[in-house]
Protein backbone atom coordinates (compact mmCIF):
# COMPACT_ATOMS: atom_id res chain seq x y z
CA UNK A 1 0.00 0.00 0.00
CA UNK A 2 1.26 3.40 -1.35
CA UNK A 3 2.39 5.96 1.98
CA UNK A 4 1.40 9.47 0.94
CA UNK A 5 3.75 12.43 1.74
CA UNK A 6 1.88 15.32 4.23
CA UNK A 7 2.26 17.27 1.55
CA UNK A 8 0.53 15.31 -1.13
CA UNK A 9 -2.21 14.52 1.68
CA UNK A 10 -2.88 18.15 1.95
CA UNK A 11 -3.17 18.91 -1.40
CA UNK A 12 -5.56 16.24 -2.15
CA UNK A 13 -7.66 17.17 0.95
CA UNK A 14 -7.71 20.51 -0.67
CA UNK A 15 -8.26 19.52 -4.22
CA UNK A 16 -11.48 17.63 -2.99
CA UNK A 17 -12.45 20.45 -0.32
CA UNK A 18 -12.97 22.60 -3.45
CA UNK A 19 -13.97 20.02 -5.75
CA UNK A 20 -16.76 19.96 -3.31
CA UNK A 21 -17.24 23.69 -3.05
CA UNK A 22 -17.63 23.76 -5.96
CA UNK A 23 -20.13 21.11 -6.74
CA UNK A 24 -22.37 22.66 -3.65
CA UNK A 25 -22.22 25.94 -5.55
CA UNK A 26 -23.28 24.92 -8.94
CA UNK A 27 -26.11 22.84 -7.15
CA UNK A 28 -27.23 25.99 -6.05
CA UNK A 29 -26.73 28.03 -8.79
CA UNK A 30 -28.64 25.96 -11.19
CA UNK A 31 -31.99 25.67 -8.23
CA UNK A 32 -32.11 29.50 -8.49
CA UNK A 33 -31.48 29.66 -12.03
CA UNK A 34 -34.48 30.69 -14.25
CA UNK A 35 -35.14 29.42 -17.66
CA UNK A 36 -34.42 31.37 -20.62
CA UNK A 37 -37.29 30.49 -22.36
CA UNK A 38 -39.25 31.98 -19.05
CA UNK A 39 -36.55 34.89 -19.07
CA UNK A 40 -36.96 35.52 -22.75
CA UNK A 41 -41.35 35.22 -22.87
CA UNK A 42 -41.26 37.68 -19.69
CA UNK A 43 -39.13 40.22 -21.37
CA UNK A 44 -41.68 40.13 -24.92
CA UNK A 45 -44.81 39.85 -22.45
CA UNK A 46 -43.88 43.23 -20.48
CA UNK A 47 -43.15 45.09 -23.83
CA UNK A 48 -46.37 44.19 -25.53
CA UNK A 49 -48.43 44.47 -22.10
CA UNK A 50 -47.22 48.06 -21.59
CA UNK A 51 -48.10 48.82 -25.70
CA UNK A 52 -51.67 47.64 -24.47
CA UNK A 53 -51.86 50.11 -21.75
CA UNK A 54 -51.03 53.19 -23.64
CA UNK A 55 -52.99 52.31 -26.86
CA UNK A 56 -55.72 52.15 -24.47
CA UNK A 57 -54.77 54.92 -22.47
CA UNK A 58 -54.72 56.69 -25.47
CA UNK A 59 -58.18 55.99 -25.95
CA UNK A 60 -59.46 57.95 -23.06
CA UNK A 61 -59.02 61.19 -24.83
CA UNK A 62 -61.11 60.43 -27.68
CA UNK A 63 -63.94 58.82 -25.68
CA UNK A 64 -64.35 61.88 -23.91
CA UNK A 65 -64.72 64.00 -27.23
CA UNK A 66 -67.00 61.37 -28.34
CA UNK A 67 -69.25 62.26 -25.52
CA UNK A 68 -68.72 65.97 -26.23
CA UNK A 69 -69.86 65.84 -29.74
CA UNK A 70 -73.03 63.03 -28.95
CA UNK A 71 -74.07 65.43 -26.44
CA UNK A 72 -73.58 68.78 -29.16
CA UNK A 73 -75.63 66.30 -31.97
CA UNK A 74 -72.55 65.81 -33.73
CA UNK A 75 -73.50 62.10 -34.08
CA UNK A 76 -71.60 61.90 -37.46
CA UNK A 77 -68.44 63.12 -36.12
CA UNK A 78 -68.82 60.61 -32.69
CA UNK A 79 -68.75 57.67 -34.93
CA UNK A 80 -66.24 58.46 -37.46
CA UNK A 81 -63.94 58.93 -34.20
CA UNK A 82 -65.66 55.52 -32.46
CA UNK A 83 -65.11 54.02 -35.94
CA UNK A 84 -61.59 54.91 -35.61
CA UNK A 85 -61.20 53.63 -31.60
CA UNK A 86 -62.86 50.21 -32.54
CA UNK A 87 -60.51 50.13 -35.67
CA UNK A 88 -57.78 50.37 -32.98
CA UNK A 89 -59.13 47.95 -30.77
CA UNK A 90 -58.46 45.32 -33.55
CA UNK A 91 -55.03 46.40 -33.21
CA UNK A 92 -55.16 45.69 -29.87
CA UNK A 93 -56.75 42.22 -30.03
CA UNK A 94 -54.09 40.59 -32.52
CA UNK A 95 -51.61 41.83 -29.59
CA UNK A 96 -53.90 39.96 -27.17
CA UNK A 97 -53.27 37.28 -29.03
CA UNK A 98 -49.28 37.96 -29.07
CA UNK A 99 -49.61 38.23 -25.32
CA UNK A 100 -51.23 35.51 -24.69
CA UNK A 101 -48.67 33.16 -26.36
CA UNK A 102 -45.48 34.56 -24.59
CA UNK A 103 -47.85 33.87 -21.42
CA UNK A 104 -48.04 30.34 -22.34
CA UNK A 105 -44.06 30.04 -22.64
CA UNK A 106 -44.21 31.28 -19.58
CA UNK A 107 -46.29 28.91 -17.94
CA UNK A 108 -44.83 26.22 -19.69
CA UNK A 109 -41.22 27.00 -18.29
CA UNK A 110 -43.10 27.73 -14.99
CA UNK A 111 -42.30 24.11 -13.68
CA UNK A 112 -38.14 24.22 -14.13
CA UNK A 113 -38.45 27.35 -11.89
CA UNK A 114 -37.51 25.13 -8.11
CA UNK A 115 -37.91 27.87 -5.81
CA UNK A 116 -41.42 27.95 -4.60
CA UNK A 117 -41.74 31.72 -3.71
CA UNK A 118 -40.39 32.71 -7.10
CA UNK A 119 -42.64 29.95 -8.57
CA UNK A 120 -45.92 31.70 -6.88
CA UNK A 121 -44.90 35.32 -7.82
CA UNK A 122 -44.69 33.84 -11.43
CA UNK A 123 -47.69 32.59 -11.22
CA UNK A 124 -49.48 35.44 -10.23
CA UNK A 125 -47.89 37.53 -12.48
CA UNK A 126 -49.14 35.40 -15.31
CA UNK A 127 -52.65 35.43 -13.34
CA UNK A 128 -52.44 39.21 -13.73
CA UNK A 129 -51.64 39.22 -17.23
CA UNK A 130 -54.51 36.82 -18.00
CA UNK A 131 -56.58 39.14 -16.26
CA UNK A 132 -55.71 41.58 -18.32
CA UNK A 133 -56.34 39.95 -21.53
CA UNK A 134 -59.57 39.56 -20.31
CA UNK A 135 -60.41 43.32 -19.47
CA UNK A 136 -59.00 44.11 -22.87
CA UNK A 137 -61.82 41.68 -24.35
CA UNK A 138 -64.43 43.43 -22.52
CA UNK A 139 -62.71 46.63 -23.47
CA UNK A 140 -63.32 45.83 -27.44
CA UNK A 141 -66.33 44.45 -26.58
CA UNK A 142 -67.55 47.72 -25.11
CA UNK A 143 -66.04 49.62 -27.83
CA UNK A 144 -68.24 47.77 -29.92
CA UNK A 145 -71.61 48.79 -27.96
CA UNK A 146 -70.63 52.56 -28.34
CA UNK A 147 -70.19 52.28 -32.04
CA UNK A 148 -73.34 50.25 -32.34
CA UNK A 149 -75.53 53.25 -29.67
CA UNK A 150 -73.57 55.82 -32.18
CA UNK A 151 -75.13 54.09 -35.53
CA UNK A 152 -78.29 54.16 -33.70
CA UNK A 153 -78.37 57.66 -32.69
CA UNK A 154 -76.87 58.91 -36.00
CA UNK A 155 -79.99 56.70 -37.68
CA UNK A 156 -82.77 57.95 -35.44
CA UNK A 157 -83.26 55.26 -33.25
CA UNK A 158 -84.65 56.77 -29.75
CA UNK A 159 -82.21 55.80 -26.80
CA UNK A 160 -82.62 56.15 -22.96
CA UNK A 161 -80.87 59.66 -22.23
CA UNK A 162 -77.11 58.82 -20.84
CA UNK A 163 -76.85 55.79 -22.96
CA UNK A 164 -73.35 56.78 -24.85
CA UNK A 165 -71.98 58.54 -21.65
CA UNK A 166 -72.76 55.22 -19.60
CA UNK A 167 -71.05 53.01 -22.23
CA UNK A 168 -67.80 55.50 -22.40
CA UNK A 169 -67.77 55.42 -18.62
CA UNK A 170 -67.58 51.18 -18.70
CA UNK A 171 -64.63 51.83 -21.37
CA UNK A 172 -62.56 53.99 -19.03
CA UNK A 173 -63.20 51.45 -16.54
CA UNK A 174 -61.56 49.12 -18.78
CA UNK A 175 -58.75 50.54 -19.17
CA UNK A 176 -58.04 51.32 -15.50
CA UNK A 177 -58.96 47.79 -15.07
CA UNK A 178 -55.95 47.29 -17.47
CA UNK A 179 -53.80 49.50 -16.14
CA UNK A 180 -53.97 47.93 -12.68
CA UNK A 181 -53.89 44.28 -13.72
CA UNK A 182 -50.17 45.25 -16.02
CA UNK A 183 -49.05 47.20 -12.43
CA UNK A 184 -50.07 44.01 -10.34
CA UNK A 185 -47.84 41.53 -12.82
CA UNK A 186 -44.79 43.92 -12.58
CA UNK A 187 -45.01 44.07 -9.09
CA UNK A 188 -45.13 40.43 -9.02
CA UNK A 189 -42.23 40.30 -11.26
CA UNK A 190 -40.45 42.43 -9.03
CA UNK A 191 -41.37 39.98 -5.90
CA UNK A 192 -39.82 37.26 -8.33
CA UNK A 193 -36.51 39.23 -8.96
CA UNK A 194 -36.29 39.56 -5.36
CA UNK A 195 -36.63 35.76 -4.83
CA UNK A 196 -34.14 34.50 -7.76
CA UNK A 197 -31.62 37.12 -6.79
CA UNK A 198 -31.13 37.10 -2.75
């Protein structure tokens, strides 16, 4: 049987002390690390989620001239701008659409994330966006009604006073709706950064 030198013995011990090390800290490294697939559909997801907001935000504006001209019997001029809103809206939808696919690489990469408090923040962040894909549905939808009471009213058709002005106030409910459910998946986001990076 071979004798070892001290020497050798301490080098060995030390070799395998950060052999070791070094193993523990990859193991660790690669629990906390998050997928680039996950990294890569969160990145595209906030961009077109915050394009949302201010195309919608951007609506607000012309909703309240709509109601300005409906209520001076400029019905013409109310739904060429309504026209041009639900035009817009169809915009809107085919980035619903975009959205909606960069959430489901996100929920598919959901499961390599191992820490369970990032896990959950992703998860409601993706709730949130969801959420928000769903507001902007009823936003279109609503969009819809006002150009439909416009056509009416430009036609003729009698309509209960405050009809237009109670449809415009549903759409700017909308979009607050939308703004809050894009601030609640950022702040979840920002929980999740928290987790993956302490």
């Amino acid at each position: 049987m071979p004798k070892f030198s001290r020497r050798t013995k301490v080098i060995a011990a030390f070799v395998i002390v950060v052999a070791v090390g070094y193993a523990i800290a990859m193991y660790w490294t690669s629990q906390s690390k998050v997928p680039l697939a996950f990294t890569n559909a969160r990145s595209q997801g906030a961009i077109i989620a915050q394009n949302i907001v201010n195309l919608s935000n951007q609506s607000t504006d012309d909703l309240q001239t709509i109601n300005q001209l409906d209520q001076q019997g400029k019905y013409s001029d109310a739904l060429t701008l309504t026209t041009t809103l639900v035009t817009q809206s169809e915009d809107l939808r085919n980035q619903a659409v975009e959205l909606s696919g960069q959430i489901g690489e996100m929920t598919k990469a959901l499961s390599a994330i191992n820490d369970f408090g990032a896990r959950q923040a992703a998860l409601e962040s993706i709730s949130s966006r969801l959420a928000l894909i769903n507001q902007l549905i009823n936003y279109s939808g609503d969009l819809d009604h006002l150009l439909i009471a416009l056509q009416d009213r430009f036609s003729g058709k009698p309509q209960p006073t405050g009809t237009v002005q109670g449809i415009v106030n549903q759409i700017n409910t909308d979009v607050n709706a939308i703004n809050n459910f894009n601030a609640q998946a950022g702040q979840a986001m920002d929980r999740f950064d928290k987790i993956v990076k302490s």
